[in-house]
PDB file of N, CA and C in Angstrom:
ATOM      1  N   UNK A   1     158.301  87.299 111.978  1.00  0.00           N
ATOM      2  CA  UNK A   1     158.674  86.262 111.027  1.00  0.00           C
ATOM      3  C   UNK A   1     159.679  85.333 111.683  1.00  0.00           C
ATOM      4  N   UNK A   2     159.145  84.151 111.584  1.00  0.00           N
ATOM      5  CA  UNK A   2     160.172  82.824 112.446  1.00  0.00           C
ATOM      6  C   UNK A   2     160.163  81.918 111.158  1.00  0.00           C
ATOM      7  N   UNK A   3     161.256  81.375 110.741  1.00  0.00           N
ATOM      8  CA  UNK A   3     161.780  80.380 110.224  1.00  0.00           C
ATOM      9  C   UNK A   3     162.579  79.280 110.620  1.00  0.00           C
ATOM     10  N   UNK A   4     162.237  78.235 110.948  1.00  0.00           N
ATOM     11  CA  UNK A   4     162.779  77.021 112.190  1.00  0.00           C
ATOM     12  C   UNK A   4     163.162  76.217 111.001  1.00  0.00           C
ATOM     13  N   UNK A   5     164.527  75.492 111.786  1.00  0.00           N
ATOM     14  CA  UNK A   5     164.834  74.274 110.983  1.00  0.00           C
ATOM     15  C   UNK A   5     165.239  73.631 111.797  1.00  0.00           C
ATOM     16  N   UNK A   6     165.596  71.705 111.179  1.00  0.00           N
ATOM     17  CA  UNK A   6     165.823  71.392 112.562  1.00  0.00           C
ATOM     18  C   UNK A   6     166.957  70.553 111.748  1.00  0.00           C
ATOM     19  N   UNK A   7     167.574  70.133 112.913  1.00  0.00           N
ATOM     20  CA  UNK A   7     169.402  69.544 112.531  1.00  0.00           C
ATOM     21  C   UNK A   7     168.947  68.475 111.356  1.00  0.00           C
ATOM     22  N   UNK A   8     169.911  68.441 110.519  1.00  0.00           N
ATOM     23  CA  UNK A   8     170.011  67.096 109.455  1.00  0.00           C
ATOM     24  C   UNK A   8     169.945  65.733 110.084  1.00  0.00           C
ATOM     25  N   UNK A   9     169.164  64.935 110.228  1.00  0.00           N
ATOM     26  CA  UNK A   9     168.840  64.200 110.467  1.00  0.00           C
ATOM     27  C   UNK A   9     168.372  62.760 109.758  1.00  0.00           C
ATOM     28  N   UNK A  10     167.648  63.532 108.624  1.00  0.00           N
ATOM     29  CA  UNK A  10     166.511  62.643 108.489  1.00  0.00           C
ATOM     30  C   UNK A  10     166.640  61.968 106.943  1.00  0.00           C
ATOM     31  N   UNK A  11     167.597  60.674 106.646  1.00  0.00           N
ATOM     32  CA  UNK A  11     168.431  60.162 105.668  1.00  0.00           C
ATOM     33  C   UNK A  11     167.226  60.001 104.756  1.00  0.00           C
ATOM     34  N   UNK A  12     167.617  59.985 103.162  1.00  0.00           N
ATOM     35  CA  UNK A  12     167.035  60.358 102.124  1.00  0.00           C
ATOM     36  C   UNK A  12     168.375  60.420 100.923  1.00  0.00           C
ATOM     37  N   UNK A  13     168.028  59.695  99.906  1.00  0.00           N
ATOM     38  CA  UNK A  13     168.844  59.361  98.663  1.00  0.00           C
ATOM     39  C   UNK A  13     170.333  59.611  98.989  1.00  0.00           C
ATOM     40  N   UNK A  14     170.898  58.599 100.330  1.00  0.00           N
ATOM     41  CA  UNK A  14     172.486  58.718 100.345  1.00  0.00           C
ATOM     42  C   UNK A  14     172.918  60.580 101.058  1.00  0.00           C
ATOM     43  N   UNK A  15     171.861  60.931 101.562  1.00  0.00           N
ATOM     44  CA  UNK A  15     172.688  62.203 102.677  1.00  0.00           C
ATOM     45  C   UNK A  15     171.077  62.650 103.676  1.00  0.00           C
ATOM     46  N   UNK A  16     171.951  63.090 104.369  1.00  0.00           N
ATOM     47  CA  UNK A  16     171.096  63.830 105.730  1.00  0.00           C
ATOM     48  C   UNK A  16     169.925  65.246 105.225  1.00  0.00           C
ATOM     49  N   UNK A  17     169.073  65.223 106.109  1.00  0.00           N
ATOM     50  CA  UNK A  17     167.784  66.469 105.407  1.00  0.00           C
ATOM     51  C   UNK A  17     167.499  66.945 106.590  1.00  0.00           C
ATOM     52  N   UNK A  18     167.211  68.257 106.952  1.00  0.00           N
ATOM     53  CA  UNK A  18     166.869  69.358 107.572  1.00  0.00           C
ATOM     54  C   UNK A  18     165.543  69.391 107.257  1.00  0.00           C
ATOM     55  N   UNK A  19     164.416  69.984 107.874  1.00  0.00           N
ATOM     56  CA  UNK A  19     163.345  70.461 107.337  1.00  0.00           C
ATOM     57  C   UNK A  19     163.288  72.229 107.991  1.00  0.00           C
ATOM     58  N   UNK A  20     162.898  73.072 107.072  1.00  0.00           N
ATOM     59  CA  UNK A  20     162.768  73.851 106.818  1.00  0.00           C
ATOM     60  C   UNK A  20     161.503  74.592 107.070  1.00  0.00           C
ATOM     61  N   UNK A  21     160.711  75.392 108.103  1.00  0.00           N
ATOM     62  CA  UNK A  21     159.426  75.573 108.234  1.00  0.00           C
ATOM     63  C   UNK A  21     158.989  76.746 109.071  1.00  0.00           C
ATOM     64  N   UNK A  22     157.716  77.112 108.445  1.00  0.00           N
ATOM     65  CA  UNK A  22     157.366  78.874 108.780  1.00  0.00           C
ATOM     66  C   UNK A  22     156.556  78.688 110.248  1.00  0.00           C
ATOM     67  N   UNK A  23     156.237  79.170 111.589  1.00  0.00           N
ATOM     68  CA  UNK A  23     155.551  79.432 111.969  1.00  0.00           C
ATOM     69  C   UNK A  23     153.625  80.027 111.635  1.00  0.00           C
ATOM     70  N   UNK A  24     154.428  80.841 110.689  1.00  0.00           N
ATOM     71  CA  UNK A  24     153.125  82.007 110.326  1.00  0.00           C
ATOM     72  C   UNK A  24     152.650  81.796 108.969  1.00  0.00           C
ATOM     73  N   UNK A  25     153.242  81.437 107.612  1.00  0.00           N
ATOM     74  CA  UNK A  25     152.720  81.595 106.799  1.00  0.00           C
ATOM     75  C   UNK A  25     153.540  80.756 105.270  1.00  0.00           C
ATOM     76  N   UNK A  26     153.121  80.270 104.589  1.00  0.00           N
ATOM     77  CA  UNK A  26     153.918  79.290 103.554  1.00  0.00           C
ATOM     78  C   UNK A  26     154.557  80.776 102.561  1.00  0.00           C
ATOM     79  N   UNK A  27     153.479  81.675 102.757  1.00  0.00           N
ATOM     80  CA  UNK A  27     154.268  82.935 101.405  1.00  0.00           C
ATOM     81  C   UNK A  27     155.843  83.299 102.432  1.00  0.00           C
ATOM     82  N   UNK A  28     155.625  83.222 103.425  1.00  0.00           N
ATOM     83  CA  UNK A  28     157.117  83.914 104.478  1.00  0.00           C
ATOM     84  C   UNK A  28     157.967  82.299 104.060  1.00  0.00           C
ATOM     85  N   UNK A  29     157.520  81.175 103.997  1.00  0.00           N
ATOM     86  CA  UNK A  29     158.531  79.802 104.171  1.00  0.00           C
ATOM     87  C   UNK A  29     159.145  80.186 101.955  1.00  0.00           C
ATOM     88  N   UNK A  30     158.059  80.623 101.482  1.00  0.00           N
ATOM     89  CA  UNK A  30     158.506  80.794  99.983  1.00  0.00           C
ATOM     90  C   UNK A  30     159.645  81.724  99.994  1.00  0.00           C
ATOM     91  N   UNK A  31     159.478  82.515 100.534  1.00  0.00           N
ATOM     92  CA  UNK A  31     160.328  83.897 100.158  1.00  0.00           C
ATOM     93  C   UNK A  31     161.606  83.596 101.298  1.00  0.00           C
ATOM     94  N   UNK A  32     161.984  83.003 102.084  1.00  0.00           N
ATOM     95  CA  UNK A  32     162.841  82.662 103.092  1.00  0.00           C
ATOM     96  C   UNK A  32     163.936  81.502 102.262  1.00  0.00           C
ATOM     97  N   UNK A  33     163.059  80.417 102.064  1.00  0.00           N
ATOM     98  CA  UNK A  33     163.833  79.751 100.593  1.00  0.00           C
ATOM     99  C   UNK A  33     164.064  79.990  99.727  1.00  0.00           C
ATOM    100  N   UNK A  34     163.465  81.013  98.412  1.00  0.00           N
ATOM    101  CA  UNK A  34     164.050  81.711  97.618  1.00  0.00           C
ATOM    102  C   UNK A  34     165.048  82.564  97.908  1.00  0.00           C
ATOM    103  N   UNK A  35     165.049  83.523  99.290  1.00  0.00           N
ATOM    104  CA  UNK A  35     166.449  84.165  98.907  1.00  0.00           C
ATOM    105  C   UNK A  35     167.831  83.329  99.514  1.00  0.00           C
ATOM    106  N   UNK A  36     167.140  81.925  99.950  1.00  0.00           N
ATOM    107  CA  UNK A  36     168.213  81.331 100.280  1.00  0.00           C
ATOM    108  C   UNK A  36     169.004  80.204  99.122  1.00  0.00           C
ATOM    109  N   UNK A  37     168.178  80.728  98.021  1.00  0.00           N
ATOM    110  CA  UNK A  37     168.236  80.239  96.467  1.00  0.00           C
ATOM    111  C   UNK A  37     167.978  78.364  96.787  1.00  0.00           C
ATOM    112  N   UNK A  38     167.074  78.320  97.114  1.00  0.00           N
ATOM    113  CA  UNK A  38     166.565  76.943  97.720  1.00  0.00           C
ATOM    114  C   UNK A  38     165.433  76.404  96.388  1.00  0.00           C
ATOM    115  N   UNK A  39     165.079  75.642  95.483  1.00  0.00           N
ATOM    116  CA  UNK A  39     164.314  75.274  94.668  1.00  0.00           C
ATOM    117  C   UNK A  39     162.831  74.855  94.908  1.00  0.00           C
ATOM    118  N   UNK A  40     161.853  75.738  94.282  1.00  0.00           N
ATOM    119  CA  UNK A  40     160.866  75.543  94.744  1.00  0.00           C
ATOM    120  C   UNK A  40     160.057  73.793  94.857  1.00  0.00           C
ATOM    121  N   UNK A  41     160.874  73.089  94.191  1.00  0.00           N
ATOM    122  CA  UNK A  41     160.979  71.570  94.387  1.00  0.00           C
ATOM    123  C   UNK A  41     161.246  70.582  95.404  1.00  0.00           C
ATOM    124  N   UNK A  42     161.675  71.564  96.129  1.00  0.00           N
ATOM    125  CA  UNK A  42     162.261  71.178  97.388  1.00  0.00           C
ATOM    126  C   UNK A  42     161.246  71.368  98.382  1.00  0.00           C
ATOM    127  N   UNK A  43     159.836  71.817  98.128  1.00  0.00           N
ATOM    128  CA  UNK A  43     158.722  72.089  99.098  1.00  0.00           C
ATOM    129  C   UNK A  43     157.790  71.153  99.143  1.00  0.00           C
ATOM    130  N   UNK A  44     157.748  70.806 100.502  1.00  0.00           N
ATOM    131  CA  UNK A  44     156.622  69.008 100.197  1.00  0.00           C
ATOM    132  C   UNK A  44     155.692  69.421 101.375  1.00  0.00           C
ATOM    133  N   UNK A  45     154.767  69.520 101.669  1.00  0.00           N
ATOM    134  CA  UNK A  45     153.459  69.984 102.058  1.00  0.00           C
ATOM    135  C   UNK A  45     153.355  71.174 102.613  1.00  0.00           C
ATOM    136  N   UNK A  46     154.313  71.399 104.012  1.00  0.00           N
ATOM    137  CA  UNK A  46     154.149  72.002 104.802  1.00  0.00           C
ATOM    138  C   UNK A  46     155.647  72.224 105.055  1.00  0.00           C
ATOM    139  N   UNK A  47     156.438  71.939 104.395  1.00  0.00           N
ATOM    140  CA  UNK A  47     158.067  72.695 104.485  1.00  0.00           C
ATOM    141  C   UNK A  47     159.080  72.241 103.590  1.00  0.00           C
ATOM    142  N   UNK A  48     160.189  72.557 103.632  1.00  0.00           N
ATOM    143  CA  UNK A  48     161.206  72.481 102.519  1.00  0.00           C
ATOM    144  C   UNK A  48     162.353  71.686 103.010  1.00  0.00           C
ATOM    145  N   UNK A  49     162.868  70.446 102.217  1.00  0.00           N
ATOM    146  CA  UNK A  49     164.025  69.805 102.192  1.00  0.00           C
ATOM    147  C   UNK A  49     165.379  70.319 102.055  1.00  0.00           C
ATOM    148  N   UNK A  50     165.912  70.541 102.851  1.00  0.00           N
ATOM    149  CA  UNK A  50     167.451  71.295 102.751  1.00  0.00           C
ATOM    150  C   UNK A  50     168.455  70.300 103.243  1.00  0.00           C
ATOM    151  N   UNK A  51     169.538  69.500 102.275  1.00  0.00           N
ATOM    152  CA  UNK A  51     169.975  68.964 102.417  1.00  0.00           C
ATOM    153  C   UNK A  51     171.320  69.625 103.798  1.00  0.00           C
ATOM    154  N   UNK A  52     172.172  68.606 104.496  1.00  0.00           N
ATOM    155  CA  UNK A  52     172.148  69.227 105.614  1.00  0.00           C
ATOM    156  C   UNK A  52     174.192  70.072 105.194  1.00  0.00           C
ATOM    157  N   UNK A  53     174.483  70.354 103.823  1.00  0.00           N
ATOM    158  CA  UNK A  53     175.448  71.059 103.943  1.00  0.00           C
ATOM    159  C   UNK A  53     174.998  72.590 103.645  1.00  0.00           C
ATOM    160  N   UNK A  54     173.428  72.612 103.290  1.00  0.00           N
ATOM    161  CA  UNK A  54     172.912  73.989 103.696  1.00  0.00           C
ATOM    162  C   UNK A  54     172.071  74.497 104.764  1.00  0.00           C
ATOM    163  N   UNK A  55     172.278  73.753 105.846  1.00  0.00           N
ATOM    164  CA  UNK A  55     172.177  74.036 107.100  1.00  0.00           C
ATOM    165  C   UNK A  55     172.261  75.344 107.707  1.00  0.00           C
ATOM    166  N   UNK A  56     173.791  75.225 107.869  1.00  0.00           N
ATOM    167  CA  UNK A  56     174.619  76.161 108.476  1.00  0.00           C
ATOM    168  C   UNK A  56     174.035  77.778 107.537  1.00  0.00           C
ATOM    169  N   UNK A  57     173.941  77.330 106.333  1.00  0.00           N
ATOM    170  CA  UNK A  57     173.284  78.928 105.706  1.00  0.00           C
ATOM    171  C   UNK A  57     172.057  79.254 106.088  1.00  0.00           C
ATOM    172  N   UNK A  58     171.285  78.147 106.150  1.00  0.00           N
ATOM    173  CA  UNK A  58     169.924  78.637 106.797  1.00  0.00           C
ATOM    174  C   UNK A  58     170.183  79.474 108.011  1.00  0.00           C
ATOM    175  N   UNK A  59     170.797  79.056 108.950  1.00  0.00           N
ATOM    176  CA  UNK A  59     170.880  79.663 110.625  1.00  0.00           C
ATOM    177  C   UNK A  59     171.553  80.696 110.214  1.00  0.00           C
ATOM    178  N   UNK A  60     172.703  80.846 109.025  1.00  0.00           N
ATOM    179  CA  UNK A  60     173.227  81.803 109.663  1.00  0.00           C
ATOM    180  C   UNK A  60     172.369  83.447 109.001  1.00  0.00           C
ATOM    181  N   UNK A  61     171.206  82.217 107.584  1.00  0.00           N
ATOM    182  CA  UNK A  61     170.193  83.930 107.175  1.00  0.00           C
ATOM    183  C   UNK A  61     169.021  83.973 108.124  1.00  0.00           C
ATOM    184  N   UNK A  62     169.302  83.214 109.521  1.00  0.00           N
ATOM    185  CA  UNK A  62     168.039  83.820 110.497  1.00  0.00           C
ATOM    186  C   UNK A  62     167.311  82.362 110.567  1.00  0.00           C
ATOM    187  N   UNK A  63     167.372  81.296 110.332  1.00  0.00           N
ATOM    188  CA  UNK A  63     166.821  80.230 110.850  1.00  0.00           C
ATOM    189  C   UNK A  63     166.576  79.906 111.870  1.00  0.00           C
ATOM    190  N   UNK A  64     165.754  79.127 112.947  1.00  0.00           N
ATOM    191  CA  UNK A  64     166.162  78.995 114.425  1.00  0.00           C
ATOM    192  C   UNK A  64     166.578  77.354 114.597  1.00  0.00           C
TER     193      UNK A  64
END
């Protein structure tokens, strides 16, 4: 199980966005954002919007 994100970057309604994304499988990218209490609203095709002051939580629950 790999979960990649990549630095905040990418400007959107007045702050920086991360994207959020599975190698292997969207049920592993679901369950990786849920326990990172991330809103399933936040998922737009193929990965999840994480604004970039939850960054640092992603990497530090195993993000790369």
């Amino acid at each position: 199980m790999t979960v990649y994100i990549d630095p905040p970057t990418w400007p959107g309604h007045g702050r920086l966005w991360s994207h959020l994304v599975s190698d292997v499988s969207f049920a592993e990218l679901h369950a990786f954002a849920a326990a990172l209490g991330v809103p399933r609203r936040a998922f737009e095709r193929d990965h999840y919007d994480l604004p970039a002051q939850r960054y640092a939580d992603a990497v530090s629950a195993g993000a790369l």
